[in-house]
C-alpha atoms as a PDB file:
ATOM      1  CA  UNK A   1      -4.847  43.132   6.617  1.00  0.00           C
ATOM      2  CA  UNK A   2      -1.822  40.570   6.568  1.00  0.00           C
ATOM      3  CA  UNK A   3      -0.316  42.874   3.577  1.00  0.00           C
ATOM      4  CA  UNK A   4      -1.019  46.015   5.183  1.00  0.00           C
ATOM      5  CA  UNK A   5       1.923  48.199   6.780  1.00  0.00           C
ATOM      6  CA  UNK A   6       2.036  50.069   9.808  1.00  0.00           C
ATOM      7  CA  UNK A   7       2.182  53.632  10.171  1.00  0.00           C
ATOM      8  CA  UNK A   8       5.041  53.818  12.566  1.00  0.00           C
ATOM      9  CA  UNK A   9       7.354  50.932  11.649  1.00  0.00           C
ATOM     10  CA  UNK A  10       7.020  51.118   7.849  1.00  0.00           C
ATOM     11  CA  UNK A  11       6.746  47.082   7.889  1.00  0.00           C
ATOM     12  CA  UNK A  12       3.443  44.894   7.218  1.00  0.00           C
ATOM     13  CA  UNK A  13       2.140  43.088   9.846  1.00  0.00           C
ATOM     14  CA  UNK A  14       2.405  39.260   8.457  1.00  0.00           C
ATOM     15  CA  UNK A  15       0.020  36.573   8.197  1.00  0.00           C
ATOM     16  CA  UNK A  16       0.640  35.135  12.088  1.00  0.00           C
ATOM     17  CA  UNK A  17       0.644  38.467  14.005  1.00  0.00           C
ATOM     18  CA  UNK A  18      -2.829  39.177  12.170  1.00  0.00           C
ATOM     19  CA  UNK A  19      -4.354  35.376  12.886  1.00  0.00           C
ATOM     20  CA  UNK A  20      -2.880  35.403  16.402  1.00  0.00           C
ATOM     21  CA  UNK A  21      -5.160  38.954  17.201  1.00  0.00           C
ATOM     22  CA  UNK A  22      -7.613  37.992  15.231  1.00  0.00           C
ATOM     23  CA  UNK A  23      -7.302  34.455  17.072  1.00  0.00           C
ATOM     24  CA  UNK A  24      -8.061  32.594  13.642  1.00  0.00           C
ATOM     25  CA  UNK A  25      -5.877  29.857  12.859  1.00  0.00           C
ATOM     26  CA  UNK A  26      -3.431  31.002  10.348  1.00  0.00           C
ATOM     27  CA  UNK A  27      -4.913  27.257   7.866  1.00  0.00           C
ATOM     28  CA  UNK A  28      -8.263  28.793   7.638  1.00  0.00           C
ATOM     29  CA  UNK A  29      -6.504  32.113   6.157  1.00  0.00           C
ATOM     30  CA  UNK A  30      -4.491  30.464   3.702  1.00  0.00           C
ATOM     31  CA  UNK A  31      -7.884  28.260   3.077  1.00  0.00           C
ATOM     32  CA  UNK A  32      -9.730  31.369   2.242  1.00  0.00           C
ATOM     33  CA  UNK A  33      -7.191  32.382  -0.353  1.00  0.00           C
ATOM     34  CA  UNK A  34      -7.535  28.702  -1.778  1.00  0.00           C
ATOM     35  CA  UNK A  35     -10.500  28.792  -5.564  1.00  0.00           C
ATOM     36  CA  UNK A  36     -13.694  27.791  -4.666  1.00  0.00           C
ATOM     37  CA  UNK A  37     -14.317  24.349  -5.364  1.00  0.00           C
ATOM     38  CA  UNK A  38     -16.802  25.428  -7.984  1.00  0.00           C
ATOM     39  CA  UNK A  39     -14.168  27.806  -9.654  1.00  0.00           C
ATOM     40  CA  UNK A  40     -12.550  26.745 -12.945  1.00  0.00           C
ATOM     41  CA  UNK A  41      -8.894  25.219 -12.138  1.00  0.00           C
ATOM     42  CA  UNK A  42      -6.290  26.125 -14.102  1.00  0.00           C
ATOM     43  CA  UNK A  43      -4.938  24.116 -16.626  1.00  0.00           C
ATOM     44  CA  UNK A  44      -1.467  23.448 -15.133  1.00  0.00           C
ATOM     45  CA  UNK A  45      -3.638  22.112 -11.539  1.00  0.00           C
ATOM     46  CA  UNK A  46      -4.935  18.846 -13.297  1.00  0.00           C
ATOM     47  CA  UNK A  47      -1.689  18.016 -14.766  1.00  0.00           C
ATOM     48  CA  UNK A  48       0.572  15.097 -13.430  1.00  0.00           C
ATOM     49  CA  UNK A  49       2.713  16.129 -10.186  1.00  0.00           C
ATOM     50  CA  UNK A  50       6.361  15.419  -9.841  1.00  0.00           C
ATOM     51  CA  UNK A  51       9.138  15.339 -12.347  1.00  0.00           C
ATOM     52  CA  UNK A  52       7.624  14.115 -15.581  1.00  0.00           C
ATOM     53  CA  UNK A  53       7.914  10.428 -16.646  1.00  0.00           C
ATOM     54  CA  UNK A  54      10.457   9.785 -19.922  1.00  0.00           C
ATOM     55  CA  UNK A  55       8.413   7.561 -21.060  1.00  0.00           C
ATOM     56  CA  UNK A  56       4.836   8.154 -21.434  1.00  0.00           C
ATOM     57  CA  UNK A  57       1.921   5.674 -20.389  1.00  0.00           C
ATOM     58  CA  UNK A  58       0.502   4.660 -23.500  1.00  0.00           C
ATOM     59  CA  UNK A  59       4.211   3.763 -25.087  1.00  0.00           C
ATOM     60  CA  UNK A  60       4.222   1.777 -21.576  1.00  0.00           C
ATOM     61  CA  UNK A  61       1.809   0.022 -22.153  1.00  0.00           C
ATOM     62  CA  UNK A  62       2.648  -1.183 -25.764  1.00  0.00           C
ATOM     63  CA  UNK A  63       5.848  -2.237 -24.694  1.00  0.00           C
ATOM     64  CA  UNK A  64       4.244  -4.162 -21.973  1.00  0.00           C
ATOM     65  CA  UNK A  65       2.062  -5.754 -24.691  1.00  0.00           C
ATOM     66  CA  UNK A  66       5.251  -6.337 -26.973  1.00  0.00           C
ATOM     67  CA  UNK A  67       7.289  -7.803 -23.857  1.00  0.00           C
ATOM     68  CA  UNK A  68       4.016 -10.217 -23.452  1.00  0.00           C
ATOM     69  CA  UNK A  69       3.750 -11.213 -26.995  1.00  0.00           C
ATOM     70  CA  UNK A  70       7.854 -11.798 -26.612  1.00  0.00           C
ATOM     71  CA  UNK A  71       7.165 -14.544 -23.790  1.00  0.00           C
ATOM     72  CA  UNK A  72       6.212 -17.753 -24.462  1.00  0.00           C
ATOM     73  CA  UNK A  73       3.958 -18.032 -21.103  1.00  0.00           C
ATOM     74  CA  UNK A  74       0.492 -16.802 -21.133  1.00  0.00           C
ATOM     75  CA  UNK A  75       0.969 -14.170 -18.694  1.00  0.00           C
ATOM     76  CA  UNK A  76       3.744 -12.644 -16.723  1.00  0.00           C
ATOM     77  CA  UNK A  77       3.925 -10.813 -13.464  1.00  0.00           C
ATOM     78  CA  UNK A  78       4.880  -7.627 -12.866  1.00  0.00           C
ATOM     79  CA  UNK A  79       8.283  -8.153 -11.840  1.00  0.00           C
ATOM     80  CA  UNK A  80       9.220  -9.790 -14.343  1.00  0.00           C
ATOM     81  CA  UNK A  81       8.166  -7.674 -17.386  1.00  0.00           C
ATOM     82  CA  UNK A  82       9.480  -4.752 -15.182  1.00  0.00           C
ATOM     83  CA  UNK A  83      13.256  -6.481 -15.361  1.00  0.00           C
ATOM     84  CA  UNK A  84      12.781  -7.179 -19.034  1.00  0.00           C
ATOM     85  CA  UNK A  85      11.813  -3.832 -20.149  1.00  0.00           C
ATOM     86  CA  UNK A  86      15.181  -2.895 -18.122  1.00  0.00           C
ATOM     87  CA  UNK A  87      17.331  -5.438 -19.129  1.00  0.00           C
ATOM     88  CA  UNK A  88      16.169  -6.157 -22.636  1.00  0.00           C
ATOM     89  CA  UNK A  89      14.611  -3.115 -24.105  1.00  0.00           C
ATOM     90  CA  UNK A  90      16.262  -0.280 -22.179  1.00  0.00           C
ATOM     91  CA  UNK A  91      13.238   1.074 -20.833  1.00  0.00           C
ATOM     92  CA  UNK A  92      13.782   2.676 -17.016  1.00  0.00           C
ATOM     93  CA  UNK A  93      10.144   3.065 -15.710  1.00  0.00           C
ATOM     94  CA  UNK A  94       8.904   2.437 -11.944  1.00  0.00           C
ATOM     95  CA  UNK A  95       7.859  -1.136 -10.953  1.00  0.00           C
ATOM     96  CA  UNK A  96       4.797   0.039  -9.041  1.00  0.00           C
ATOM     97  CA  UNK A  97       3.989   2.571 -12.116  1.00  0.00           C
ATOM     98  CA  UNK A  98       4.297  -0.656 -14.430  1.00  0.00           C
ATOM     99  CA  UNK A  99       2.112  -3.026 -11.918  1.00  0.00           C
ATOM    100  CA  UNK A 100      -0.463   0.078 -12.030  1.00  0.00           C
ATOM    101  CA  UNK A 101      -0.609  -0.065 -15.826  1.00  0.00           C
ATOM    102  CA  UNK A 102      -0.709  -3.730 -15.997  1.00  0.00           C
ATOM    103  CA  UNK A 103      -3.628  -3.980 -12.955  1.00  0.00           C
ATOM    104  CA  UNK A 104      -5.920  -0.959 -14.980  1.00  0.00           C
ATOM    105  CA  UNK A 105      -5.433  -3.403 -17.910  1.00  0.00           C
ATOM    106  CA  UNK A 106      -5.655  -6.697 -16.686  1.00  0.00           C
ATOM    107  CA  UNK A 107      -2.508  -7.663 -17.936  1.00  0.00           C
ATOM    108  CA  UNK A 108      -1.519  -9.293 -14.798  1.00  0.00           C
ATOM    109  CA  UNK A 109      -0.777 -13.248 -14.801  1.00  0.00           C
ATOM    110  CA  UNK A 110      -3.434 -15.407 -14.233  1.00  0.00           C
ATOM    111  CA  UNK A 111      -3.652 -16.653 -10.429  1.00  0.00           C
ATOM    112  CA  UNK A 112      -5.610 -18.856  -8.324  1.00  0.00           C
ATOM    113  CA  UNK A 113      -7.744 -16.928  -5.324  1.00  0.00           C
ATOM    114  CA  UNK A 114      -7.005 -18.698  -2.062  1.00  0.00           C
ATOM    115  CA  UNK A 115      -9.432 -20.857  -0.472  1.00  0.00           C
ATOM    116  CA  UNK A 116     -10.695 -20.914   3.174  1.00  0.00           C
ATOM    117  CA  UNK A 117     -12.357 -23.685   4.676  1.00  0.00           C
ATOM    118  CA  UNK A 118     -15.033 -22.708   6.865  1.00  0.00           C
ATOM    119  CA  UNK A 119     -13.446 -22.195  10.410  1.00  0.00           C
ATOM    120  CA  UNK A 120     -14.196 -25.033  12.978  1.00  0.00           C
ATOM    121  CA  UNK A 121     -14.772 -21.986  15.902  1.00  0.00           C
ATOM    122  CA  UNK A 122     -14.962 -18.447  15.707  1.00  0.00           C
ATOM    123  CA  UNK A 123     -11.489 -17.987  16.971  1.00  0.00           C
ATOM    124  CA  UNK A 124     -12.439 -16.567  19.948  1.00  0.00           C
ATOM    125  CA  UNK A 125     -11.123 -19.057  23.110  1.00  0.00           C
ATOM    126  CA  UNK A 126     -13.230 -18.510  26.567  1.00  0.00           C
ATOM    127  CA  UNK A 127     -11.555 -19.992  29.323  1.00  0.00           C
ATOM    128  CA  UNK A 128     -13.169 -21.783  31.826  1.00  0.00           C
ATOM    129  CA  UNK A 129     -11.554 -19.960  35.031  1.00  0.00           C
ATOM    130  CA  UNK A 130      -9.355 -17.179  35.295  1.00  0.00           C
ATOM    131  CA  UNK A 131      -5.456 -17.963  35.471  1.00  0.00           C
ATOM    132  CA  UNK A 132      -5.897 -21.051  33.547  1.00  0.00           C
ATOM    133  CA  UNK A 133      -3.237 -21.795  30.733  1.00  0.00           C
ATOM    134  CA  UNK A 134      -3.548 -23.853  27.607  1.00  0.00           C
ATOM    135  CA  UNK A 135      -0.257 -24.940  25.729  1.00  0.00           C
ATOM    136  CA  UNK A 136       0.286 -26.093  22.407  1.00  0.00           C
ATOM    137  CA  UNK A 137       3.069 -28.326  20.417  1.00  0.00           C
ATOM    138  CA  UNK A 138       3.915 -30.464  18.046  1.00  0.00           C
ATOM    139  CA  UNK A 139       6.797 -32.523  17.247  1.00  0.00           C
ATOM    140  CA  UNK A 140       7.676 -34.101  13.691  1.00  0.00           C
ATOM    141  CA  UNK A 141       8.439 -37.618  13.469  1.00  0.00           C
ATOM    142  CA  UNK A 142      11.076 -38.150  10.446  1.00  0.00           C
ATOM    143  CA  UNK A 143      10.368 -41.737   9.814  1.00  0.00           C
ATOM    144  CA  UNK A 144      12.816 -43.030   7.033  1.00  0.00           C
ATOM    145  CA  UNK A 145      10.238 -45.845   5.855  1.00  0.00           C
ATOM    146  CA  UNK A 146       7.841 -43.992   4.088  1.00  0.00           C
ATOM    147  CA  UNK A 147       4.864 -46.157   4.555  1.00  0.00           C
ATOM    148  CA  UNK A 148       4.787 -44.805   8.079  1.00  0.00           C
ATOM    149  CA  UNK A 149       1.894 -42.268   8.247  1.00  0.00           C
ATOM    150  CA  UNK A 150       2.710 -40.465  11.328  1.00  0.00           C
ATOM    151  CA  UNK A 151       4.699 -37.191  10.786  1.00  0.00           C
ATOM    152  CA  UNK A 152       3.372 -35.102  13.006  1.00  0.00           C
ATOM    153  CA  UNK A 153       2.371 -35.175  16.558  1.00  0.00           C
ATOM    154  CA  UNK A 154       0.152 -32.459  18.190  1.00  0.00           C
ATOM    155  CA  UNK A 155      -0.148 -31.936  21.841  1.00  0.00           C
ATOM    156  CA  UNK A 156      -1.950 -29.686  23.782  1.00  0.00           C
ATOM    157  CA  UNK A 157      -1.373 -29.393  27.513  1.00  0.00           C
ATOM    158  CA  UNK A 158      -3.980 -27.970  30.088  1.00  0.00           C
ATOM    159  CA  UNK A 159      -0.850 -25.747  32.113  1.00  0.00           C
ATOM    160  CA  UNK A 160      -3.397 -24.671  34.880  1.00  0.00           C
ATOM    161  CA  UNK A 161      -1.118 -22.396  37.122  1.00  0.00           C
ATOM    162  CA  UNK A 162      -2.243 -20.906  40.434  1.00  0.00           C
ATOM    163  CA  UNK A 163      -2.959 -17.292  41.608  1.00  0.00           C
ATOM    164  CA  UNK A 164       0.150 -16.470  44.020  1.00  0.00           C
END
């Protein structure tokens, strides 16, 4: 109907005069002309978006791997590798396209997880009465004699303030 024309102008109607009589929203016609999700795509539809890459993912990833074997650590991180490729080998690729290659391959440096110690509360703080106040500081002590132990000094006040 949206390519039709009419008799007396000569001119089709158009997608939003149509959905706004037909009071459709004019998404769920362009949704309709959208393949089925069963439908075969074509072959063009599962192909990389954007401007293509100059360098490809698989010679990516063995310079990675020759960048690696280069360094005399046993791994690298991602920012790193990415400046070398630049620098050293010429190779102009995306840092977050190189830390995605390097994460799907578990190339990444080896790191420590960090620990938590169980919390001593649930950090939740009830007070005991409304408009009460708690304040918190500290103050570092610089001692020059190191076999001082004191360097720093919590202190938590009870600021109880009342309802004006």
């Amino acid at each position: 109907m949206a390519e039709a024309t009419s008799s007396t102008t000569g001119r089709r109607y158009g997608v939003a005069r149509v959905c706004q009589i037909w009071d459709q929203p004019r998404s769920s016609f362009y949704a309709a002309r959208q393949p089925q999700a069963g439908a075969v795509a074509p072959a063009s539809a599962s192909a990389r978006r954007g401007p293509k890459p100059s360098v490809g993912d698989e010679a990516l990833l063995a310079a990675i791997h020759a960048d690696l074997e280069r360094s005399p650590w046993t791994g690298e991180g991602h920012r790193k590798v990415w400046a070398r490729l630049r620098a050293i080998d010429g190779v102009r690729v995306s840092r977050k396209r190189l830390l995605r290659l390097m994460r799907e391959h578990g190339l990444l440096s080896p790191h420590r997880a960090r620990t938590r110690s169980d919390a001593p509360h649930d950090r939740r703080i009830v007070t005991e009465a409304p408009n009460v106040m708690w304040a918190t500081d500290a103050i570092d002590l610089g001692f020059a004699d190191p076999s001082r132990q004191l360097k720093h000094l919590p202190v938590s006040v009870d600021a109880r303030q009342s309802a004006s």
